[in-house]
PDB file of N, CA and C in Angstrom:
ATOM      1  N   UNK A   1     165.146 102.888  46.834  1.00  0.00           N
ATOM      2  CA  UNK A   1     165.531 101.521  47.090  1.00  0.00           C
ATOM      3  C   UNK A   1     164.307 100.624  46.864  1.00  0.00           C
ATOM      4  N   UNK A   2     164.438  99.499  46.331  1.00  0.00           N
ATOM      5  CA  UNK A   2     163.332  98.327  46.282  1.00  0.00           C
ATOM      6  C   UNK A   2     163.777  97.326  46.558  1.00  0.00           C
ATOM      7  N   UNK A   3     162.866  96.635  47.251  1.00  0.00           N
ATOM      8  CA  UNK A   3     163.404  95.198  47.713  1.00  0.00           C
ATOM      9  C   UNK A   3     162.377  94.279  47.272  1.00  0.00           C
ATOM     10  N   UNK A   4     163.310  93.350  47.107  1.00  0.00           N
ATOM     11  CA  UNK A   4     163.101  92.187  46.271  1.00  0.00           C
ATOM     12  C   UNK A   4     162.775  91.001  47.189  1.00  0.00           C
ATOM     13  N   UNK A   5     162.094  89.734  47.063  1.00  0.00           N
ATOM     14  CA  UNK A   5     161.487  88.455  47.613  1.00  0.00           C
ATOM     15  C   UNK A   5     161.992  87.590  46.920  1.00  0.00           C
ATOM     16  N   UNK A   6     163.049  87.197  47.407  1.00  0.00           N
ATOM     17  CA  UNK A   6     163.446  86.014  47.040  1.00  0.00           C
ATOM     18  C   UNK A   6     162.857  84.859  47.617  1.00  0.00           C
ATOM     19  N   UNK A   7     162.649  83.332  46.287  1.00  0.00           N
ATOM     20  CA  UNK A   7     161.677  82.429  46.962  1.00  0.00           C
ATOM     21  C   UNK A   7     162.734  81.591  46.420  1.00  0.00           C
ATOM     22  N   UNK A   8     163.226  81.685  45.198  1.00  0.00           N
ATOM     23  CA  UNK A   8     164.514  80.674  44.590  1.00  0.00           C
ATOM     24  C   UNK A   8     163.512  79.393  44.820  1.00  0.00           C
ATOM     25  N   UNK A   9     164.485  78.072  45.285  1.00  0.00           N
ATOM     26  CA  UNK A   9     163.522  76.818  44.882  1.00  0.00           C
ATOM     27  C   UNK A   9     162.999  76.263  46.331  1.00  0.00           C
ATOM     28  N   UNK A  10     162.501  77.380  46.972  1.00  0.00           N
ATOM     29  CA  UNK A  10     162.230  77.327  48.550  1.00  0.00           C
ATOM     30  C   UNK A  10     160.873  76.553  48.774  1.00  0.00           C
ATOM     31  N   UNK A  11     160.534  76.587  47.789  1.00  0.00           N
ATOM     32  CA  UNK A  11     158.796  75.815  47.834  1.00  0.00           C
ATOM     33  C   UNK A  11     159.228  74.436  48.004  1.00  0.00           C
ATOM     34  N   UNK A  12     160.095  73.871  47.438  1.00  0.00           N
ATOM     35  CA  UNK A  12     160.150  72.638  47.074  1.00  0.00           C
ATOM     36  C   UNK A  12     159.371  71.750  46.035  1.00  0.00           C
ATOM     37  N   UNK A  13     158.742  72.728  45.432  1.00  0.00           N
ATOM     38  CA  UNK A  13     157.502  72.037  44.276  1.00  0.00           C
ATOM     39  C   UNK A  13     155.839  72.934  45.200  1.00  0.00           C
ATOM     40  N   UNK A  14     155.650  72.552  46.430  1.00  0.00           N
ATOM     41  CA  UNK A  14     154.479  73.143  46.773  1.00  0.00           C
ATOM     42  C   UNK A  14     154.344  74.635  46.246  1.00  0.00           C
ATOM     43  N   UNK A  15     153.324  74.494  44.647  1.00  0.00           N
ATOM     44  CA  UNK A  15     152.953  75.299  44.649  1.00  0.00           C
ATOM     45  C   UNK A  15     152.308  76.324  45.678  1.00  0.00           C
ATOM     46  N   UNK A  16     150.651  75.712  46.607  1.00  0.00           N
ATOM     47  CA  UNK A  16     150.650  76.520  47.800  1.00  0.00           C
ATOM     48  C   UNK A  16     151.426  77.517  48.400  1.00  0.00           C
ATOM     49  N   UNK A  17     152.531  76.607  48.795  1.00  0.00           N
ATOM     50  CA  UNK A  17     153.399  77.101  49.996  1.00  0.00           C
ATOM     51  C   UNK A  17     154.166  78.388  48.690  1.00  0.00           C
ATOM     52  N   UNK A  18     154.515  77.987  47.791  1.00  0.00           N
ATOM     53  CA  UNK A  18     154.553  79.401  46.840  1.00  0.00           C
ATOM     54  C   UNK A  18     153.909  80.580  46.801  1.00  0.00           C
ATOM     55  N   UNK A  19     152.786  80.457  46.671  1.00  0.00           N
ATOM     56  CA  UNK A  19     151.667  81.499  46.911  1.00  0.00           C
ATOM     57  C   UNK A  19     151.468  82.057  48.219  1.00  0.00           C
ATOM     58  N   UNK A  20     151.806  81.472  48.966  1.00  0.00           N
ATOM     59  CA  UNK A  20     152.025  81.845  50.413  1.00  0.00           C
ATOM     60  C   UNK A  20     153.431  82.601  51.010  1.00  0.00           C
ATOM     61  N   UNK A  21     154.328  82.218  50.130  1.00  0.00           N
ATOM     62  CA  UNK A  21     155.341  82.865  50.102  1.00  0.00           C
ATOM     63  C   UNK A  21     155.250  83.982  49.990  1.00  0.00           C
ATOM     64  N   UNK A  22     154.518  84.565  48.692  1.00  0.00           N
ATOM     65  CA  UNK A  22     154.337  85.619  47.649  1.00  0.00           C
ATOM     66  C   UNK A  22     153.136  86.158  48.120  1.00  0.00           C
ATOM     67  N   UNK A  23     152.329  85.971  49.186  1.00  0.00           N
ATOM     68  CA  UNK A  23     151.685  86.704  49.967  1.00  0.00           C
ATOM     69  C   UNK A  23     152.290  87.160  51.442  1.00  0.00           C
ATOM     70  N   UNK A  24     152.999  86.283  51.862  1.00  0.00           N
ATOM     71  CA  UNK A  24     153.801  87.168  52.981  1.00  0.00           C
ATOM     72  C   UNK A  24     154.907  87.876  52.217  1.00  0.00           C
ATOM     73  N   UNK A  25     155.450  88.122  50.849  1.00  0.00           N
ATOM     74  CA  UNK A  25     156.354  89.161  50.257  1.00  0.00           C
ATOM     75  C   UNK A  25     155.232  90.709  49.977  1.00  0.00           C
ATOM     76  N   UNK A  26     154.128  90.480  49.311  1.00  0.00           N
ATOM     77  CA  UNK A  26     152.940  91.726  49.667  1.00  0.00           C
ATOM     78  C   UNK A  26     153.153  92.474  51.003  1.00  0.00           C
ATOM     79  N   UNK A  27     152.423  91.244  52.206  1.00  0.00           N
ATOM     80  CA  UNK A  27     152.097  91.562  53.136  1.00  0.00           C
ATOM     81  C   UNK A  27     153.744  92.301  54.111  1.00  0.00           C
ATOM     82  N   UNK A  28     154.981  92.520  53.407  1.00  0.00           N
ATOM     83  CA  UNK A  28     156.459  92.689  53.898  1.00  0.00           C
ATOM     84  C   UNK A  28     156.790  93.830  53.423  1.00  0.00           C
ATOM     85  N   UNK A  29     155.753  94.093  51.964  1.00  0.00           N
ATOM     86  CA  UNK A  29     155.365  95.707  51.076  1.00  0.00           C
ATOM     87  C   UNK A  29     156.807  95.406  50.395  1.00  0.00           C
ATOM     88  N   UNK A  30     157.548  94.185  49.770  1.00  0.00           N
ATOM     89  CA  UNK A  30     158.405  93.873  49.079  1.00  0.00           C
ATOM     90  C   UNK A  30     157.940  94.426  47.578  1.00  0.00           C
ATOM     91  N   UNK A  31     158.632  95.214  46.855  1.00  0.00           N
ATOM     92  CA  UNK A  31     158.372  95.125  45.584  1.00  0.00           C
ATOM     93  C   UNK A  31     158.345  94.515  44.638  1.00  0.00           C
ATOM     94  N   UNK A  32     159.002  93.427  44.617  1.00  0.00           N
ATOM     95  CA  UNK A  32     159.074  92.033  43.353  1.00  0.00           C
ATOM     96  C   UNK A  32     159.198  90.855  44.246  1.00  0.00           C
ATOM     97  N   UNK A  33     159.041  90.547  43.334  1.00  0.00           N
ATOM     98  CA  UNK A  33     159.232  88.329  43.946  1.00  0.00           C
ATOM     99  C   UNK A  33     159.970  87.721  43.001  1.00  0.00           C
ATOM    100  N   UNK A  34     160.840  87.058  43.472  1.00  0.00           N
ATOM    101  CA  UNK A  34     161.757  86.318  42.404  1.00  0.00           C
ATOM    102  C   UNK A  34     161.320  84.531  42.766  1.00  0.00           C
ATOM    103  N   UNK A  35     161.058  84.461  41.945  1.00  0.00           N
ATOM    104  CA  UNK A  35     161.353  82.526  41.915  1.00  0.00           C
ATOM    105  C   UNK A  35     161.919  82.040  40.709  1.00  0.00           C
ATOM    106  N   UNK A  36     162.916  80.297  40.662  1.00  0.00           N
ATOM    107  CA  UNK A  36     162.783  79.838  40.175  1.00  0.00           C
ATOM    108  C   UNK A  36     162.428  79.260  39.156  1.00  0.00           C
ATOM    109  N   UNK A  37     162.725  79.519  37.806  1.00  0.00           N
ATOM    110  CA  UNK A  37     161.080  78.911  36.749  1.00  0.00           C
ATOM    111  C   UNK A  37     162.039  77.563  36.300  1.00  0.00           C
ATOM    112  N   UNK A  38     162.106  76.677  36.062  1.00  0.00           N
ATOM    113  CA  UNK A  38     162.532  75.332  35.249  1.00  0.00           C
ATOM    114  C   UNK A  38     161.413  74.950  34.709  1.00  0.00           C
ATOM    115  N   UNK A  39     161.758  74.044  33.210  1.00  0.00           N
ATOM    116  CA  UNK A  39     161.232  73.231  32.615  1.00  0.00           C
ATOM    117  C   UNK A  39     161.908  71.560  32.792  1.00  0.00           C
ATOM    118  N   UNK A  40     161.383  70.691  33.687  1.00  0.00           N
ATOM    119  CA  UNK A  40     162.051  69.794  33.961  1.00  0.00           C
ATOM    120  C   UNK A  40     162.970  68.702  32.543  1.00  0.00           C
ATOM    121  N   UNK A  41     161.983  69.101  32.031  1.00  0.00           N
ATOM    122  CA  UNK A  41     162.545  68.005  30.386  1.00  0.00           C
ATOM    123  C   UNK A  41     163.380  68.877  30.043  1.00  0.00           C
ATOM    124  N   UNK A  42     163.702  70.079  29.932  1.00  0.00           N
ATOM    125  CA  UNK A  42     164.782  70.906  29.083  1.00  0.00           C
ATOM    126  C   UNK A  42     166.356  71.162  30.019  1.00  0.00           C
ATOM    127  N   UNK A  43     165.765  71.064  31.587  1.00  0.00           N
ATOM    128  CA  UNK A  43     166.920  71.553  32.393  1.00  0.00           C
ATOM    129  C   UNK A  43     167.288  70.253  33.151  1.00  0.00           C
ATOM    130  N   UNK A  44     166.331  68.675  33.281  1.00  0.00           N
ATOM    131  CA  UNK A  44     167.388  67.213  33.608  1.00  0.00           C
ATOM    132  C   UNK A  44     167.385  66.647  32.815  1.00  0.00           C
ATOM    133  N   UNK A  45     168.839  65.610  32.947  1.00  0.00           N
ATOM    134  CA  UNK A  45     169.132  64.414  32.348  1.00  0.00           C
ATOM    135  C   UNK A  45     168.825  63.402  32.950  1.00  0.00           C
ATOM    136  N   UNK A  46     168.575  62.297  32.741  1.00  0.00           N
ATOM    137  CA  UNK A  46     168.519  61.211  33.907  1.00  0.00           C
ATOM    138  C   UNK A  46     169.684  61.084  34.535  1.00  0.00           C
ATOM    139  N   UNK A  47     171.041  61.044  34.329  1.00  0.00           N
ATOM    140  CA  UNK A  47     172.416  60.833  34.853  1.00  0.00           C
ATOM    141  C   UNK A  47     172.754  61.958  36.030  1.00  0.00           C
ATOM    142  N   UNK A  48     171.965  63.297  35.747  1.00  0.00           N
ATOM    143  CA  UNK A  48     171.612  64.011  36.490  1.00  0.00           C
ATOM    144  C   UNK A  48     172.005  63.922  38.037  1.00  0.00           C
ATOM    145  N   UNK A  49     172.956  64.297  39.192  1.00  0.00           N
ATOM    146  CA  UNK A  49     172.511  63.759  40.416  1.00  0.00           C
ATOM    147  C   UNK A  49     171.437  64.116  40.903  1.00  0.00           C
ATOM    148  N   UNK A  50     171.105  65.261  40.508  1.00  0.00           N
ATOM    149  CA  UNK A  50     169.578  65.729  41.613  1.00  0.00           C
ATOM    150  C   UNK A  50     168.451  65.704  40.282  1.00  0.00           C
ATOM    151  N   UNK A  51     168.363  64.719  39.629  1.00  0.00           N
ATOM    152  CA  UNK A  51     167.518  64.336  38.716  1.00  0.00           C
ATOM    153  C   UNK A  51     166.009  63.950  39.639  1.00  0.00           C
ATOM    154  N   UNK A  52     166.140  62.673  40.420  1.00  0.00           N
ATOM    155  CA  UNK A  52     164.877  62.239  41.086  1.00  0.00           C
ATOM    156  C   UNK A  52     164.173  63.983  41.904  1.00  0.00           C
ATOM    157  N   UNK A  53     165.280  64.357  42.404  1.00  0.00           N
ATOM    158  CA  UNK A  53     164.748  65.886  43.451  1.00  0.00           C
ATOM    159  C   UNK A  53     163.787  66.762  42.551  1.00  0.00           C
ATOM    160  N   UNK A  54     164.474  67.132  41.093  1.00  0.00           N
ATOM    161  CA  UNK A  54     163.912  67.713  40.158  1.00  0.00           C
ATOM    162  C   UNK A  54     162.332  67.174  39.813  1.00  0.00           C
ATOM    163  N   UNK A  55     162.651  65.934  39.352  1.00  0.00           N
ATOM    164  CA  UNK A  55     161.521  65.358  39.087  1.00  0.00           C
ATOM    165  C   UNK A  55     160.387  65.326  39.906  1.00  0.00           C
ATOM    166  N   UNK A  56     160.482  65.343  41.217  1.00  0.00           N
ATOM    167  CA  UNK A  56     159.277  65.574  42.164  1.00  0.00           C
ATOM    168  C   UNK A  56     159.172  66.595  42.750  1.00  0.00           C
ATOM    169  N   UNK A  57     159.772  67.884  42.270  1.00  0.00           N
ATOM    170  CA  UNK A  57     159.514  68.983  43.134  1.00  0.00           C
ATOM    171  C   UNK A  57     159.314  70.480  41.654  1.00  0.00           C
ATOM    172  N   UNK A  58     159.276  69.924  40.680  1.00  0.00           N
ATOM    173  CA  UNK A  58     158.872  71.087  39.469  1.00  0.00           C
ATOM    174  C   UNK A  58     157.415  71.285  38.855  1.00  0.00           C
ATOM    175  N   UNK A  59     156.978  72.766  39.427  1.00  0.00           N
ATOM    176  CA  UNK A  59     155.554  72.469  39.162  1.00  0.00           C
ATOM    177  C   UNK A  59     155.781  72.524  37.390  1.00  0.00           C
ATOM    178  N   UNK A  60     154.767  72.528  36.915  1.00  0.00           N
ATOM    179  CA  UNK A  60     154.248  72.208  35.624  1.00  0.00           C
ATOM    180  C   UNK A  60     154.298  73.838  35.495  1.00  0.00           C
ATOM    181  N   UNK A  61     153.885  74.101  34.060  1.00  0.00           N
ATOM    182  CA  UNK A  61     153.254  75.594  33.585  1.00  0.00           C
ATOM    183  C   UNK A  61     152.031  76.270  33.789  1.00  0.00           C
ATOM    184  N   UNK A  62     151.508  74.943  34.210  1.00  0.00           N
ATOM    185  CA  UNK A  62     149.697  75.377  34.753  1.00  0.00           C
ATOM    186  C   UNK A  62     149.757  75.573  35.702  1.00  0.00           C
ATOM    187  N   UNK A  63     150.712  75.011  36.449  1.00  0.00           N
ATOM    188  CA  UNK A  63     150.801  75.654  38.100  1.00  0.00           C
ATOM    189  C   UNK A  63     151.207  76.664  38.280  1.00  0.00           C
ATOM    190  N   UNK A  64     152.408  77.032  37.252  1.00  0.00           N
ATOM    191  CA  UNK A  64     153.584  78.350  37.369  1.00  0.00           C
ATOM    192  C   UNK A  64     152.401  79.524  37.234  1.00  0.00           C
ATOM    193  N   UNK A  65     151.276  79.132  36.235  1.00  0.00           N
ATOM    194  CA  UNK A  65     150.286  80.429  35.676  1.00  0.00           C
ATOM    195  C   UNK A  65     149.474  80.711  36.656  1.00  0.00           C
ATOM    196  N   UNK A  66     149.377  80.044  37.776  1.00  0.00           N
ATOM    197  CA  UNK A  66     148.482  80.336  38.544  1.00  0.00           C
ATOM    198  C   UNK A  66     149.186  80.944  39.699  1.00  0.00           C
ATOM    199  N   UNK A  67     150.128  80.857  39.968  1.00  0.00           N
ATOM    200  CA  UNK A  67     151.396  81.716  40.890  1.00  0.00           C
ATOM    201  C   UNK A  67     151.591  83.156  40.095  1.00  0.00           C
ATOM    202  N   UNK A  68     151.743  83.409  38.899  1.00  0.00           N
ATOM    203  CA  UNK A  68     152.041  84.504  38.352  1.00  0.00           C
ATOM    204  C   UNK A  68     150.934  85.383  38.550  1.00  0.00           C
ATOM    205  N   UNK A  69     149.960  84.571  38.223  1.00  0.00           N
ATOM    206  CA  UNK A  69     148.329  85.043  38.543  1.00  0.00           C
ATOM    207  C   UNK A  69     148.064  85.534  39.591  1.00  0.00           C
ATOM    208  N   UNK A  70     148.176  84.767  40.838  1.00  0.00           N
ATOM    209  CA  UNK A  70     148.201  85.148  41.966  1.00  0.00           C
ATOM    210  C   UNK A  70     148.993  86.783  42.516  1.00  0.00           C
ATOM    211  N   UNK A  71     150.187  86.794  41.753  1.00  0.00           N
ATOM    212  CA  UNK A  71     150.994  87.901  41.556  1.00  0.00           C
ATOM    213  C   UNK A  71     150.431  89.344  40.713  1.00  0.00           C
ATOM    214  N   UNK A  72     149.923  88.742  39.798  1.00  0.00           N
ATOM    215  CA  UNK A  72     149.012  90.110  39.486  1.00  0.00           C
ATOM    216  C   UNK A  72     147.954  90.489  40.040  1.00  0.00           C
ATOM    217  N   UNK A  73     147.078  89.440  40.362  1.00  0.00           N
ATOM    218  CA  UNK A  73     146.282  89.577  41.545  1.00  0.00           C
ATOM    219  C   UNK A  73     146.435  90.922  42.875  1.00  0.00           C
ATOM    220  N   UNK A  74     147.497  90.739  43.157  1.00  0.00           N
ATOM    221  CA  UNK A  74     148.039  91.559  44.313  1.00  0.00           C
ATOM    222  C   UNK A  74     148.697  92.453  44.580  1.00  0.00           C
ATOM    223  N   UNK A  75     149.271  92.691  42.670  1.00  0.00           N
ATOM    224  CA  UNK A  75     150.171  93.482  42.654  1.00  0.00           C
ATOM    225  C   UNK A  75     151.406  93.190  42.886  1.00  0.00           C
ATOM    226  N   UNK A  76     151.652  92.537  42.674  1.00  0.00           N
ATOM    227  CA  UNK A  76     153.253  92.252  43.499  1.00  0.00           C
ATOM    228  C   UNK A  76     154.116  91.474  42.099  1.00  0.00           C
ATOM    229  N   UNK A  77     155.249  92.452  41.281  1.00  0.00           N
ATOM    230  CA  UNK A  77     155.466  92.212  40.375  1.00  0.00           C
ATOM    231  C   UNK A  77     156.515  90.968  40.330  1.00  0.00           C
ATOM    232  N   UNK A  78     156.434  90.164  39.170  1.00  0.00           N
ATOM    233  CA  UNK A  78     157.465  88.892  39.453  1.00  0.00           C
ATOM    234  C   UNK A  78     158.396  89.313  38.340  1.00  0.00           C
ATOM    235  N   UNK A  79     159.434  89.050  38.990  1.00  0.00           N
ATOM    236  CA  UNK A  79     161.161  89.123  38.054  1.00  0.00           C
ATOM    237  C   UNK A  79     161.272  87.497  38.085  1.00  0.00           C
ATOM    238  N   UNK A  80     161.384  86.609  37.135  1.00  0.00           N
ATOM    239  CA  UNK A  80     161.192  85.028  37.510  1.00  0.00           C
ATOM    240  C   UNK A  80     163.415  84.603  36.968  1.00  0.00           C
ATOM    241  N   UNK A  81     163.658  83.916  37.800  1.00  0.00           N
ATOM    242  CA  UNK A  81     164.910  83.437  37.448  1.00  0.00           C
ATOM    243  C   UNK A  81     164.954  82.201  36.671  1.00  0.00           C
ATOM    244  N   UNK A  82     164.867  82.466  35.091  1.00  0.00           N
ATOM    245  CA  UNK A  82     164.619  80.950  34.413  1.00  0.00           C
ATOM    246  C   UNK A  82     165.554  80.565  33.991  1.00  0.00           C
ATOM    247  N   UNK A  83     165.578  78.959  34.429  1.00  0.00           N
ATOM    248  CA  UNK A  83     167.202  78.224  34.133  1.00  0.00           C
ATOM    249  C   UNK A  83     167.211  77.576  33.473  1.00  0.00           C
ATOM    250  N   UNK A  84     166.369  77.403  31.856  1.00  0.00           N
ATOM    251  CA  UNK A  84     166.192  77.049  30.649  1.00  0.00           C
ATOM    252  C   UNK A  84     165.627  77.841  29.550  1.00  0.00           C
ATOM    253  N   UNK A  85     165.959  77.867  28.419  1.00  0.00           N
ATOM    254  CA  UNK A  85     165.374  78.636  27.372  1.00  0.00           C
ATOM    255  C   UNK A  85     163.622  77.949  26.924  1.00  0.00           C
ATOM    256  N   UNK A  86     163.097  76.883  27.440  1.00  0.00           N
ATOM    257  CA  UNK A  86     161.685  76.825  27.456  1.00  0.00           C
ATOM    258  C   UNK A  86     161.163  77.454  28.579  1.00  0.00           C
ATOM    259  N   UNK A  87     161.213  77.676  29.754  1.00  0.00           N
ATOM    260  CA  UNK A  87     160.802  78.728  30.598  1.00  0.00           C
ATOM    261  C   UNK A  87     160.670  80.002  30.178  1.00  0.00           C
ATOM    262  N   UNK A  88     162.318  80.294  29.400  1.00  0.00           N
ATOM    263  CA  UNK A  88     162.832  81.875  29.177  1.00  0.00           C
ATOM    264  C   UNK A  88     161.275  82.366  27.978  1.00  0.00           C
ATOM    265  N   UNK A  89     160.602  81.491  27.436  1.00  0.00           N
ATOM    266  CA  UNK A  89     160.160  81.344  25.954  1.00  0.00           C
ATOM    267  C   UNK A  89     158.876  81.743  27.037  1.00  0.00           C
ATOM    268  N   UNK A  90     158.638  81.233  28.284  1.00  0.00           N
ATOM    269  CA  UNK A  90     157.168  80.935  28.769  1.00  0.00           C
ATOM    270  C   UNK A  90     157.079  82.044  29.550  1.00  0.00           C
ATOM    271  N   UNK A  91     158.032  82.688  29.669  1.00  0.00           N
ATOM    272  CA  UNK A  91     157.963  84.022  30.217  1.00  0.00           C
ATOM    273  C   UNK A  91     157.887  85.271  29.417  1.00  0.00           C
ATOM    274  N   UNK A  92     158.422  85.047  28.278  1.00  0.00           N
ATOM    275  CA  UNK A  92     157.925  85.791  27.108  1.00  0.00           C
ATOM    276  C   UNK A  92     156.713  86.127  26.893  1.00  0.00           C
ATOM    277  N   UNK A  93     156.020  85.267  26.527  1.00  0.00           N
ATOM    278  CA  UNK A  93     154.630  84.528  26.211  1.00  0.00           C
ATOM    279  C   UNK A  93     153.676  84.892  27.302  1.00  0.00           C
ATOM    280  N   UNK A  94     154.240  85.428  28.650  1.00  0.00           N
ATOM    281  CA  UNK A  94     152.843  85.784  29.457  1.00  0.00           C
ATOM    282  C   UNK A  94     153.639  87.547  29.788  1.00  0.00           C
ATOM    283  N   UNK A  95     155.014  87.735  28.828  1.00  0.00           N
ATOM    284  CA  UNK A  95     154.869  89.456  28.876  1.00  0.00           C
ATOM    285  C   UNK A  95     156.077  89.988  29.347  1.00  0.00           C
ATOM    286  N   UNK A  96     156.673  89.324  30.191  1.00  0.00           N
ATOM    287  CA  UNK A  96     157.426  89.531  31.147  1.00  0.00           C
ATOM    288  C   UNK A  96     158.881  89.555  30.318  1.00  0.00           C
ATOM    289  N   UNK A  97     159.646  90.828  30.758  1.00  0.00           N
ATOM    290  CA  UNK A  97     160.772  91.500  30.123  1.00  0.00           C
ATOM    291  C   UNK A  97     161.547  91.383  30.926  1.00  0.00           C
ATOM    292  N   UNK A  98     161.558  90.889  32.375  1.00  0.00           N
ATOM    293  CA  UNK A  98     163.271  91.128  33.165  1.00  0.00           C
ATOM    294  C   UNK A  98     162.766  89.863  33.735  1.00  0.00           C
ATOM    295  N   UNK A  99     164.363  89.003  34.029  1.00  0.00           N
ATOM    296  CA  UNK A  99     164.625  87.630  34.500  1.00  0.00           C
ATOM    297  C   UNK A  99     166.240  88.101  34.803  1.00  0.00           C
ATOM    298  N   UNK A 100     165.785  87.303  36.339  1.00  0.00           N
ATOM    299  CA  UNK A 100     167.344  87.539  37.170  1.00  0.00           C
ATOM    300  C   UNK A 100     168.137  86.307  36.931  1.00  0.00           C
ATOM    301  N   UNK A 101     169.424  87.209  36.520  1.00  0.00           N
ATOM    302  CA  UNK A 101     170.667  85.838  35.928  1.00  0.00           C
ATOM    303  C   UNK A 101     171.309  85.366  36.930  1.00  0.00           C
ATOM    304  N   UNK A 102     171.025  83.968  37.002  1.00  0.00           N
ATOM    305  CA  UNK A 102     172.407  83.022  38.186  1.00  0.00           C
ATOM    306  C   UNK A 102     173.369  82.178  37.221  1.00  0.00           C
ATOM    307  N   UNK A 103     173.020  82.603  36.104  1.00  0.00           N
ATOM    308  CA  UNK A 103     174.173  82.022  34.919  1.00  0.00           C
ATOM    309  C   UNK A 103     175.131  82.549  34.049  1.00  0.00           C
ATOM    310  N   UNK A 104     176.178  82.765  34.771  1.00  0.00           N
ATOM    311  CA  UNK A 104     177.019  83.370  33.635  1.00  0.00           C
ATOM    312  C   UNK A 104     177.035  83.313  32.348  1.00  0.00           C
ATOM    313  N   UNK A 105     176.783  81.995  31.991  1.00  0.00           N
ATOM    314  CA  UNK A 105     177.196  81.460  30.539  1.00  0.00           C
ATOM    315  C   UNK A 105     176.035  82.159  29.976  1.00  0.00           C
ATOM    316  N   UNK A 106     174.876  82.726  30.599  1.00  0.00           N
ATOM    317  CA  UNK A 106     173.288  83.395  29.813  1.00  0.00           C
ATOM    318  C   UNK A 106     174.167  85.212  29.349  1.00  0.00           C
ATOM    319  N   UNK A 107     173.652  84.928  27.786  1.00  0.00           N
ATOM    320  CA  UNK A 107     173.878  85.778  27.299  1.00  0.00           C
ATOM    321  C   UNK A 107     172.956  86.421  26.567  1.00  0.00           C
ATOM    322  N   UNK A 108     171.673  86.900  26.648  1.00  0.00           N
ATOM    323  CA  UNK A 108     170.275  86.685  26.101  1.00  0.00           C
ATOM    324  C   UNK A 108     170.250  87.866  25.764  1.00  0.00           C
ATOM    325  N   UNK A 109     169.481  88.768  25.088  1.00  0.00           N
ATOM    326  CA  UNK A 109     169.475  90.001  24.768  1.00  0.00           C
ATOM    327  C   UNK A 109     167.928  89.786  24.182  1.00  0.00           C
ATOM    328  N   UNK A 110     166.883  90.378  25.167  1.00  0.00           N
ATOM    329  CA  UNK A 110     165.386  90.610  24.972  1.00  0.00           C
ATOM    330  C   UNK A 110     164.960  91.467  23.889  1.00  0.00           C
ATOM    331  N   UNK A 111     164.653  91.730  22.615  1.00  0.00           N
ATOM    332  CA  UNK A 111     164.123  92.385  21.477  1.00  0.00           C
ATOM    333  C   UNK A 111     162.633  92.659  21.703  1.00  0.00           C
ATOM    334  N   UNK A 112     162.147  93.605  21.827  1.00  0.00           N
ATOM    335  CA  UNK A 112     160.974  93.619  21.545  1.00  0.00           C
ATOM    336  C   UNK A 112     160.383  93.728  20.360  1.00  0.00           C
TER     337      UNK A 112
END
C-alpha cells in the first residue's frame, strides 16, 4: 500500500505554506505528494467566475520549481495534477511521467 498527500489547491497560492505542506507529508512517511499545477493564462478567461481567485492565488513556474525542488530534496516523490497542457508540457520538461487525472475529457498518452 502507498499513500499519497494530497495538497490539491490547499495553499491558496502560498507557496511557503506548500512546502510546509510537503514537509509535514515526509514527516507522515507519505509516499507522494500531489498538488495542483495551473498555468493561469492557459487555464482563465476573464469571464471566468473564479477568474480574480485564480489570478491571486497561482504561483508562477519559478515558484512551482522550487516546491518540486524542495521535493527532491527530501525525497518525497511528486505525482502533480495538471489542469492545462502548458503545465502538462512543464512537467515533462523537469522529467516527470505520472500526473493524477480530475478530467475526464484528458486523454493524454505519455511517449517516451
Amino acid at each position: 500500500m502507498k499513500i499519497i498527500a494530497e495538497s490539491a489547491f490547499n495553499h491558496n497560492g502560498s507557496v511557503e505554506y506548500l512546502k510546509k505542506l510537503a514537509m509535514a507529508a515526509k514527516d507522515a512517511k507519505s509516499d507522494y505528494f500531489t498538488m495542483q499545477l495551473m498555468d493561469f493564462n492557459s487555464f482563465c478567461v476573464e469571464d471566468y467566475s473564479k477568474h480574480e481567485i485564480y489570478l491571486n492565488n497561482t504561483p508562477s513556474f519559478k515558484e512551482w520549481d522550487s516546491v518540486f525542488d524542495l521535493c527532491e530534496e527530501i525525497g518525497l516523490p511528486v505525482v502533480p495534477c495538471v489542469l492545462d497542457i502548458t503545465s502538462l508540457n512543464y512537467c515533462l520538461k523537469r522529467g516527470l511521467r505520472f500526473s493524477k487525472n480530475t478530467r475526464n475529457s484528458w486523454n493524454i498518452v505519455i511517449n517516451e
